[in-house]
N, C-alpha and C. Protein backbone atom coordinates (compact mmCIF):
# COMPACT_ATOMS: atom_id res chain seq x y z
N UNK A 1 -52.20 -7.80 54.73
CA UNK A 1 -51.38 -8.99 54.83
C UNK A 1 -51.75 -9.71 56.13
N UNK A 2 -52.15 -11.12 56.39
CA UNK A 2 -51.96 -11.91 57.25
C UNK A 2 -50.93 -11.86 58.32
N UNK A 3 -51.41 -12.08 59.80
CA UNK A 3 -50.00 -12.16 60.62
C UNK A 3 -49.41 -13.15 61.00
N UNK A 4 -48.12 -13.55 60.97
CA UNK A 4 -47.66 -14.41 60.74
C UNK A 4 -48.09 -14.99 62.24
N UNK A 5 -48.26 -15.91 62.53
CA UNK A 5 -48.16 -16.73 63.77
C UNK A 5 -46.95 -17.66 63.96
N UNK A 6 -46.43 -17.53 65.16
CA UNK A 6 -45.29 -18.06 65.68
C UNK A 6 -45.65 -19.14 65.74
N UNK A 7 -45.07 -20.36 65.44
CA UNK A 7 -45.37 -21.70 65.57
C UNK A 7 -44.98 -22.35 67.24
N UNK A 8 -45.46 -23.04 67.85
CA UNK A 8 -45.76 -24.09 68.89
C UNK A 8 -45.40 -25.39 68.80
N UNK A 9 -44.05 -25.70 69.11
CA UNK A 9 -43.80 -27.05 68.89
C UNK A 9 -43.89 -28.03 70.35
N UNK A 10 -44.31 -28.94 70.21
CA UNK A 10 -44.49 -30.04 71.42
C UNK A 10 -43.37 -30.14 72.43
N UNK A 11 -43.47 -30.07 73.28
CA UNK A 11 -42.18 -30.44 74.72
C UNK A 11 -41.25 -31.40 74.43
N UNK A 12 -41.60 -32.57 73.39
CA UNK A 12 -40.96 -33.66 73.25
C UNK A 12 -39.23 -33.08 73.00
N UNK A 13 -38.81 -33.40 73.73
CA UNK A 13 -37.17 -33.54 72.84
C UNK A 13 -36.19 -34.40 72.68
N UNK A 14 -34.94 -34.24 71.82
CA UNK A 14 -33.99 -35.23 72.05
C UNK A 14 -33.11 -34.46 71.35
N UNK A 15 -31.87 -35.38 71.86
CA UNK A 15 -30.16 -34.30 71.29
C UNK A 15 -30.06 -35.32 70.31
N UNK A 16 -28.95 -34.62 69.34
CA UNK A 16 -28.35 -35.87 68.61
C UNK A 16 -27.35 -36.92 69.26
N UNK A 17 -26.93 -36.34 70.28
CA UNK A 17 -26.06 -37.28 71.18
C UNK A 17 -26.81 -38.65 70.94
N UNK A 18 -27.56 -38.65 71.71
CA UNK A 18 -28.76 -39.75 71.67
C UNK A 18 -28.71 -40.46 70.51
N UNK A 19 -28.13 -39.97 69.85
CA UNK A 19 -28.54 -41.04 67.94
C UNK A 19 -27.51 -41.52 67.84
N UNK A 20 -26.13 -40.79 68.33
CA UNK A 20 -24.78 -41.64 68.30
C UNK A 20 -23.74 -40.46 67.55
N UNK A 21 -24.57 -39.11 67.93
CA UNK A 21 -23.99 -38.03 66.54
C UNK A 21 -22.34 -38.17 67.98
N UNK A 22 -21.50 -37.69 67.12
CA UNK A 22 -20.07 -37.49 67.80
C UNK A 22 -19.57 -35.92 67.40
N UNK A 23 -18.98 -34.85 68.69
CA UNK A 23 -19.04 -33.47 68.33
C UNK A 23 -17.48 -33.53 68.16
N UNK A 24 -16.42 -34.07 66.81
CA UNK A 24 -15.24 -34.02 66.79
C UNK A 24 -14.94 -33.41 65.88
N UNK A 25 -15.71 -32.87 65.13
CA UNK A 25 -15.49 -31.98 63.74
C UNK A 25 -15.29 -33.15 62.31
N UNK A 26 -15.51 -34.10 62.78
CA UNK A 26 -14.60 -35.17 61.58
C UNK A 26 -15.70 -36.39 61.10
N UNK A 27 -16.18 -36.52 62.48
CA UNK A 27 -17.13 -38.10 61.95
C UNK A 27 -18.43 -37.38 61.38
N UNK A 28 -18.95 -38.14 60.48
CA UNK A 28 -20.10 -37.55 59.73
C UNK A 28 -21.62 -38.01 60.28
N UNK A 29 -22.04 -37.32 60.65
CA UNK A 29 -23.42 -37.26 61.76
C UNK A 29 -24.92 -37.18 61.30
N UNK A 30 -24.77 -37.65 59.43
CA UNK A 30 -26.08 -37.08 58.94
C UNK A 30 -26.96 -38.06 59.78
N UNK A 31 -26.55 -39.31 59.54
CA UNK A 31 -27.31 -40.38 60.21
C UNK A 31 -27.95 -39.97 61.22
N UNK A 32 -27.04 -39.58 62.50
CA UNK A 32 -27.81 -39.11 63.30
C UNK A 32 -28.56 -38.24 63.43
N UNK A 33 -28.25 -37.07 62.84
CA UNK A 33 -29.24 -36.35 62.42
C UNK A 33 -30.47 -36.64 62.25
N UNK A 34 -30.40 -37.48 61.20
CA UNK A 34 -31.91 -38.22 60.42
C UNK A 34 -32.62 -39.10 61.81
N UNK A 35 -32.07 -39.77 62.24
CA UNK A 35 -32.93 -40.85 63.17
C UNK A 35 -33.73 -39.38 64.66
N UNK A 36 -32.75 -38.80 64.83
CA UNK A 36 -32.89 -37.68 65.86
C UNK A 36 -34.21 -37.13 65.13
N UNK A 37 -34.70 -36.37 64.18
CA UNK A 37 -35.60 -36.17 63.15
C UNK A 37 -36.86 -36.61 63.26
N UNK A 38 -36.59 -37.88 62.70
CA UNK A 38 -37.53 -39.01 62.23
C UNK A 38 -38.41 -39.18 63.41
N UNK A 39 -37.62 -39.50 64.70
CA UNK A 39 -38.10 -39.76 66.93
C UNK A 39 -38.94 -38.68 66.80
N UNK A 40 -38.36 -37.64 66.73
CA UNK A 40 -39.39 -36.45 66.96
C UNK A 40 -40.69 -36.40 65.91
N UNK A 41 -40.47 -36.44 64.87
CA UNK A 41 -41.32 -36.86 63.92
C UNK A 41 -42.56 -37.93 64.14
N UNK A 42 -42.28 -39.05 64.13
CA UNK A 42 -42.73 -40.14 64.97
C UNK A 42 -43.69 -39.85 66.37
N UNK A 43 -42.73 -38.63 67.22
CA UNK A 43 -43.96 -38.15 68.47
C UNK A 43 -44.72 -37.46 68.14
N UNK A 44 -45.04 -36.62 66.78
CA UNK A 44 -45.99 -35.70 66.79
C UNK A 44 -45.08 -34.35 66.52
N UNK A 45 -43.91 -33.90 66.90
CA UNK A 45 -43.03 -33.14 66.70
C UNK A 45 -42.53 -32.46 68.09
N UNK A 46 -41.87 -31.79 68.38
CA UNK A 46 -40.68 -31.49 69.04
C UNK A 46 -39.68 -30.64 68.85
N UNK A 47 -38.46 -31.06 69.79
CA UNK A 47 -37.07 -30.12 69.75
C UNK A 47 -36.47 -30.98 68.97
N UNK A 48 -35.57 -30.93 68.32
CA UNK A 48 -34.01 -31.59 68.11
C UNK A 48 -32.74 -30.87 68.28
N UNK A 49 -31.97 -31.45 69.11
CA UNK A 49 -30.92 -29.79 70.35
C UNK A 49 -29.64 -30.63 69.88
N UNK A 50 -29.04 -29.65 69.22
CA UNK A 50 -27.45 -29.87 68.72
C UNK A 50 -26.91 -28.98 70.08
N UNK A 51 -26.00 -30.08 70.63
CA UNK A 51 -25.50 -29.30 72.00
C UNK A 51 -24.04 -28.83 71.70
N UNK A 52 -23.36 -28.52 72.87
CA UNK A 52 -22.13 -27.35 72.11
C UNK A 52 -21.20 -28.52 71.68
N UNK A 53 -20.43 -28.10 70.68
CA UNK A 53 -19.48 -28.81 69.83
C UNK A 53 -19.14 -29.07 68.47
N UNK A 54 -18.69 -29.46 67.73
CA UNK A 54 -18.45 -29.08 66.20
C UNK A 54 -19.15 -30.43 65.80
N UNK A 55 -20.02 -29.88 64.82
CA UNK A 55 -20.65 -31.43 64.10
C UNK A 55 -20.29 -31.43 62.35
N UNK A 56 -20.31 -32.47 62.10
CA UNK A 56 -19.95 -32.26 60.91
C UNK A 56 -20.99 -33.49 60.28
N UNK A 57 -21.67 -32.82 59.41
CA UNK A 57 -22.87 -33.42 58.49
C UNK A 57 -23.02 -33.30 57.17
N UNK A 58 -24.17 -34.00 56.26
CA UNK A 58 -24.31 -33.88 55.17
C UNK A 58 -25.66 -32.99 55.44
N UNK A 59 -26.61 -33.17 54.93
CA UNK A 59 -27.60 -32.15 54.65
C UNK A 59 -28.60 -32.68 55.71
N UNK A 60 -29.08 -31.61 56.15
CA UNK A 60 -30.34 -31.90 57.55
C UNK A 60 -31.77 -31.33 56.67
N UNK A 61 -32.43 -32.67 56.90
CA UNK A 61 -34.37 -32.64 56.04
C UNK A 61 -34.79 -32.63 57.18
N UNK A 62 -35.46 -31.36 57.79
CA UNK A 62 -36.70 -31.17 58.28
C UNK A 62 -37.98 -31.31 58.36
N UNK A 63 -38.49 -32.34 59.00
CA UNK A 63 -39.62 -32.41 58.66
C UNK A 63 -40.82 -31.74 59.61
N UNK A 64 -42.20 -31.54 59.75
CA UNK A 64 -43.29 -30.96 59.97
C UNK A 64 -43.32 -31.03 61.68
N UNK A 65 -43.53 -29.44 62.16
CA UNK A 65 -43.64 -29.70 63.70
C UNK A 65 -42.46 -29.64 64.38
N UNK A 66 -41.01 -29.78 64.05
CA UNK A 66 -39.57 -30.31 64.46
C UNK A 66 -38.90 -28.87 64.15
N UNK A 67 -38.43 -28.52 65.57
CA UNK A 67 -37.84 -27.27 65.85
C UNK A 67 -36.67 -27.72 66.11
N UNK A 68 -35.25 -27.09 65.40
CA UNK A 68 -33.91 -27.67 65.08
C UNK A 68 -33.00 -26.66 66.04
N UNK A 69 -32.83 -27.11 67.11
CA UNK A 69 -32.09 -26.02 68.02
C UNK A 69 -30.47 -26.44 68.45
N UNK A 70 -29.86 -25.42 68.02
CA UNK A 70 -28.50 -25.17 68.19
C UNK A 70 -28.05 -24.18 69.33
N UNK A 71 -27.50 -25.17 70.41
CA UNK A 71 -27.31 -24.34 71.72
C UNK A 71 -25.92 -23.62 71.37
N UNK A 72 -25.78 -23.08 72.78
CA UNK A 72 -24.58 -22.12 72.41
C UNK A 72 -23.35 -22.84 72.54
N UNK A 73 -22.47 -22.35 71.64
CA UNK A 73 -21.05 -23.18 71.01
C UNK A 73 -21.33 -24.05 70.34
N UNK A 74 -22.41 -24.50 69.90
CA UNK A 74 -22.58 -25.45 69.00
C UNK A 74 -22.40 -25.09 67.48
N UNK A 75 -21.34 -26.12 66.20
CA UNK A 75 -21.06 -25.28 65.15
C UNK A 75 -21.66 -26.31 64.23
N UNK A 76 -22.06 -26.22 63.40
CA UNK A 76 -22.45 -27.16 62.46
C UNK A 76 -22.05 -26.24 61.02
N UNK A 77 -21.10 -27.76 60.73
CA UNK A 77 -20.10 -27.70 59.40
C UNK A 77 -20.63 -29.17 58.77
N UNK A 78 -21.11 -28.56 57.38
CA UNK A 78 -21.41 -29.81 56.32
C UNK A 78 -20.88 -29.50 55.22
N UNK A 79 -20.68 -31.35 54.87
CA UNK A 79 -19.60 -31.70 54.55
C UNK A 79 -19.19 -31.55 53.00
N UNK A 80 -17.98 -31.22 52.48
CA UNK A 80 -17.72 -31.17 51.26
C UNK A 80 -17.88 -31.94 50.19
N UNK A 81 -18.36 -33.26 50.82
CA UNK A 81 -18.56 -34.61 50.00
C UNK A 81 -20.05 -34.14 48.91
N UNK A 82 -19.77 -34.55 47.70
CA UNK A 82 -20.70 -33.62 46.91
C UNK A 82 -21.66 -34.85 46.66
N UNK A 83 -21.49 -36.15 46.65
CA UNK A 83 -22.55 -37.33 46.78
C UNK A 83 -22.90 -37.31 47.63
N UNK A 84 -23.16 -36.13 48.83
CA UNK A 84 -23.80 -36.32 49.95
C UNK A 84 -25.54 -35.53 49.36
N UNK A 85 -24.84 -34.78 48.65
CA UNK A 85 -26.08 -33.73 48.00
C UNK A 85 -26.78 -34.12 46.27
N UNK A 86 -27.92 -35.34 46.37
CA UNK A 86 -27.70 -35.35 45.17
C UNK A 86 -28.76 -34.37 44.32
N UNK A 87 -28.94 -34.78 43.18
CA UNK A 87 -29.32 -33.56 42.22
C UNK A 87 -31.16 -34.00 42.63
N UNK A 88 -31.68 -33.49 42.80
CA UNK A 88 -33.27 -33.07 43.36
C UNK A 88 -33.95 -32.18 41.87
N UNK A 89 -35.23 -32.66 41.60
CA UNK A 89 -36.54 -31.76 41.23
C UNK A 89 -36.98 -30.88 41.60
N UNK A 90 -36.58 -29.20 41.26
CA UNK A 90 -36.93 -28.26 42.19
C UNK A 90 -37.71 -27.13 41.20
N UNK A 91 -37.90 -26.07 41.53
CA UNK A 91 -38.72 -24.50 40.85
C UNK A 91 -37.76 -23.69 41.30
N UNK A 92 -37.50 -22.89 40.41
CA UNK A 92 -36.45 -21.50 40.66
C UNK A 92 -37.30 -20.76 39.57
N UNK A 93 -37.65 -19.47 40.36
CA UNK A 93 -38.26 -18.32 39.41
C UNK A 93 -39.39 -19.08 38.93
N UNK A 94 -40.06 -19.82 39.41
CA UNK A 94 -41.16 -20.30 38.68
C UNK A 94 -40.91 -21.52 37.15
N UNK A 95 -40.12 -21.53 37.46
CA UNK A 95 -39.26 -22.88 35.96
C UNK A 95 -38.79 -23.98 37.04
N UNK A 96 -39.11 -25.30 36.42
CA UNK A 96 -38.83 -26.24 36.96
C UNK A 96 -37.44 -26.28 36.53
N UNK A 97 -36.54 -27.02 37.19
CA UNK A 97 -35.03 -27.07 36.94
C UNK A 97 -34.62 -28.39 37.67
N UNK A 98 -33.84 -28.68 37.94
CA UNK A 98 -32.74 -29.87 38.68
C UNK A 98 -31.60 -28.59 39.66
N UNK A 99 -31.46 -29.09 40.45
CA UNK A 99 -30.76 -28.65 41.44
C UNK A 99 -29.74 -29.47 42.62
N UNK A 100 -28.82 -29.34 43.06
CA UNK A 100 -27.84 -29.89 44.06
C UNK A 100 -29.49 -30.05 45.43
N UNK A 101 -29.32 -31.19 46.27
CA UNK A 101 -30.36 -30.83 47.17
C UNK A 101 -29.17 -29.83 48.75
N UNK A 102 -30.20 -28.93 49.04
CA UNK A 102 -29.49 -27.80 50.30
C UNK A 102 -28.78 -28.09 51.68
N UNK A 103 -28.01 -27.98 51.93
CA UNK A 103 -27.42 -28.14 53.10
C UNK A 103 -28.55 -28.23 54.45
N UNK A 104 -29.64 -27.50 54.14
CA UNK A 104 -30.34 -27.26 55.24
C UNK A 104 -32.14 -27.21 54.22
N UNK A 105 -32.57 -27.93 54.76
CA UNK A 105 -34.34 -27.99 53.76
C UNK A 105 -34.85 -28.46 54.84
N UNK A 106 -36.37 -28.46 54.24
CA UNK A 106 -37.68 -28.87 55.32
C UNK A 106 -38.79 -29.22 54.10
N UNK A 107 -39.33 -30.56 54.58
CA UNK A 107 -40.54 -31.28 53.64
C UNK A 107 -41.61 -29.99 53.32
N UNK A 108 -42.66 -30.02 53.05
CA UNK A 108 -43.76 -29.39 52.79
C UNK A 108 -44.98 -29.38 53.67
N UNK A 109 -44.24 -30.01 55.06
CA UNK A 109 -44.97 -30.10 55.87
C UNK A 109 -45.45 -28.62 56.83
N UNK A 110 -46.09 -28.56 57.53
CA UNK A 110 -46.80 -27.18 58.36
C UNK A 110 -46.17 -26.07 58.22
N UNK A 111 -45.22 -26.62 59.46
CA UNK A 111 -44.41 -25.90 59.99
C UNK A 111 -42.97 -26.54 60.76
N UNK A 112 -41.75 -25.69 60.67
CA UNK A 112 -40.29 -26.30 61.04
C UNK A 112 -39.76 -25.15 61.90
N UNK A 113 -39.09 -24.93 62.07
CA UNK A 113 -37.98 -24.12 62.66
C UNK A 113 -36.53 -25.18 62.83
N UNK A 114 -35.65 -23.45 62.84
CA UNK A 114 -33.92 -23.39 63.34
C UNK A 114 -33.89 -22.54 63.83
N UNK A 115 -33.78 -22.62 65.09
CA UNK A 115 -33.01 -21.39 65.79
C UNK A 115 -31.99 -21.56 66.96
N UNK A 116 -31.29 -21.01 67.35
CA UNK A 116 -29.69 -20.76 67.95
C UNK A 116 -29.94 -20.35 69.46
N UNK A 117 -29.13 -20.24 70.05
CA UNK A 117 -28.88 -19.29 71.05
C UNK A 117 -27.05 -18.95 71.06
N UNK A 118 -26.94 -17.62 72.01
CA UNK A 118 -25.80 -17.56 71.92
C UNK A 118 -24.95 -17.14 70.47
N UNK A 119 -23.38 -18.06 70.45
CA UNK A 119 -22.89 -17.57 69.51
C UNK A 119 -22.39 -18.94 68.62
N UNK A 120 -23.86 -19.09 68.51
CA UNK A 120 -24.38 -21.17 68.00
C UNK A 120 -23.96 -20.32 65.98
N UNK A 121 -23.16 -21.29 65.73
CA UNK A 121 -22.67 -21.04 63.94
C UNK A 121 -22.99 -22.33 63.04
N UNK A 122 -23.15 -21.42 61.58
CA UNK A 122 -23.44 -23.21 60.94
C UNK A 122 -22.17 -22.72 59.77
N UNK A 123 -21.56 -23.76 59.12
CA UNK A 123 -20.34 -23.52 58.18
C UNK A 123 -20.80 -23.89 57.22
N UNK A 124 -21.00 -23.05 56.23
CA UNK A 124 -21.93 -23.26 54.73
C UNK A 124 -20.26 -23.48 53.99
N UNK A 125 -19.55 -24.76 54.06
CA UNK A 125 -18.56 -25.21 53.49
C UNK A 125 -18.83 -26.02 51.93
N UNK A 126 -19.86 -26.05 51.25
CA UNK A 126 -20.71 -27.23 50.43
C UNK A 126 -19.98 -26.85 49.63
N UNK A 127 -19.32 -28.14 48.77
CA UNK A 127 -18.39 -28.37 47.91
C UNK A 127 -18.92 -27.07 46.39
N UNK A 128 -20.15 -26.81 45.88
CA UNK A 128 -20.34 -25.50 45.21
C UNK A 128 -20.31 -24.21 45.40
N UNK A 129 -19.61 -24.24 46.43
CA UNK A 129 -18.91 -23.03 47.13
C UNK A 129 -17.92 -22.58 46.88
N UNK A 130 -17.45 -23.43 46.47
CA UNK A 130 -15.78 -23.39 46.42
C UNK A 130 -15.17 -23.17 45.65
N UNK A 131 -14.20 -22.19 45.28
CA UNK A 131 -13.40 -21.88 43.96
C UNK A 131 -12.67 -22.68 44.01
C-alpha cells in the first residue's frame, strides 16, 4: 500500500469573521463561509479558522488546497433548514442514486482538510436526523 502523505497547505489565511460570519448561535453564516472559501481558493489555498464561538451554518463545500480549522471553543451547528441541503447526483455502493447534499463535503479537487484543536465541536443537527 502507498503512504499516505500529509498534505501542505499555503500560509495564506483568513477567519470567517472577516466575511461577516457572526458567532451567536442564530444568524446563518453559510455565506460567509463560502466567500471565506472561495479568498483562499482564489490564493492558491490556505487556512480558513473558525475562531471560538457558536456558528450556525448550512453546509460547508471545500474546495482544493483549503485547510478548514476550528480553534478551540469553537462549535459549529448546521442548520435544520432542509432547503439548505438540496438533493445532489451522487454513488453509494457503486449505484448512482440522488442524495440530500452533506453538511460537510469537498470538490474533487487534490487535497482539503478539517481539523480542530482543543475541545473545537461540530453539531450534526441536519433536519434527516431527526425523529
Amino acid at each position: 500500500m502507498p503512504r499516505v502523505i500529509e498534505p501542505v497547505f499555503p500560509e495564506y489565511s483568513v477567519s470567517i469573521t472577516d466575511f461577516g460570519a457572526v458567532a451567536d448561535g442564530q444568524t446563518l453564516n453559510t455565506d460567509a463561509f463560502a466567500r471565506a472559501i472561495a479568498d483562499v481558493s482564489e490564493q492558491g489555498g490556505g487556512h480558513v479558522i473558525i475562531p471560538r464561538g457558536i456558528w450556525m451554518t448550512g453546509p460547508i463545500v471545500l474546495e482544493g488546497h483549503i485547510d478548514l480549522h476550528a480553534e478551540t471553543g469553537a462549535l459549529v451547528i448546521f442548520s435544520k433548514d432542509k432547503d439548505l441541503y438540496p438533493l445532489i447526483e451522487s454513488y453509494w455502493e457503486g449505484r448512482k442514486t440522488v442524495r440530500c447534499l452533506s453538511p460537510l463535503t469537498g470538490t474533487a479537487s487534490p487535497c482539503w482538510s478539517m481539523h480542530r484543536t482543543g475541545s473545537t465541536r461540530c453539531r450534526w443537527n441536519t433536519p434527516w436526523r431527526e425523529k
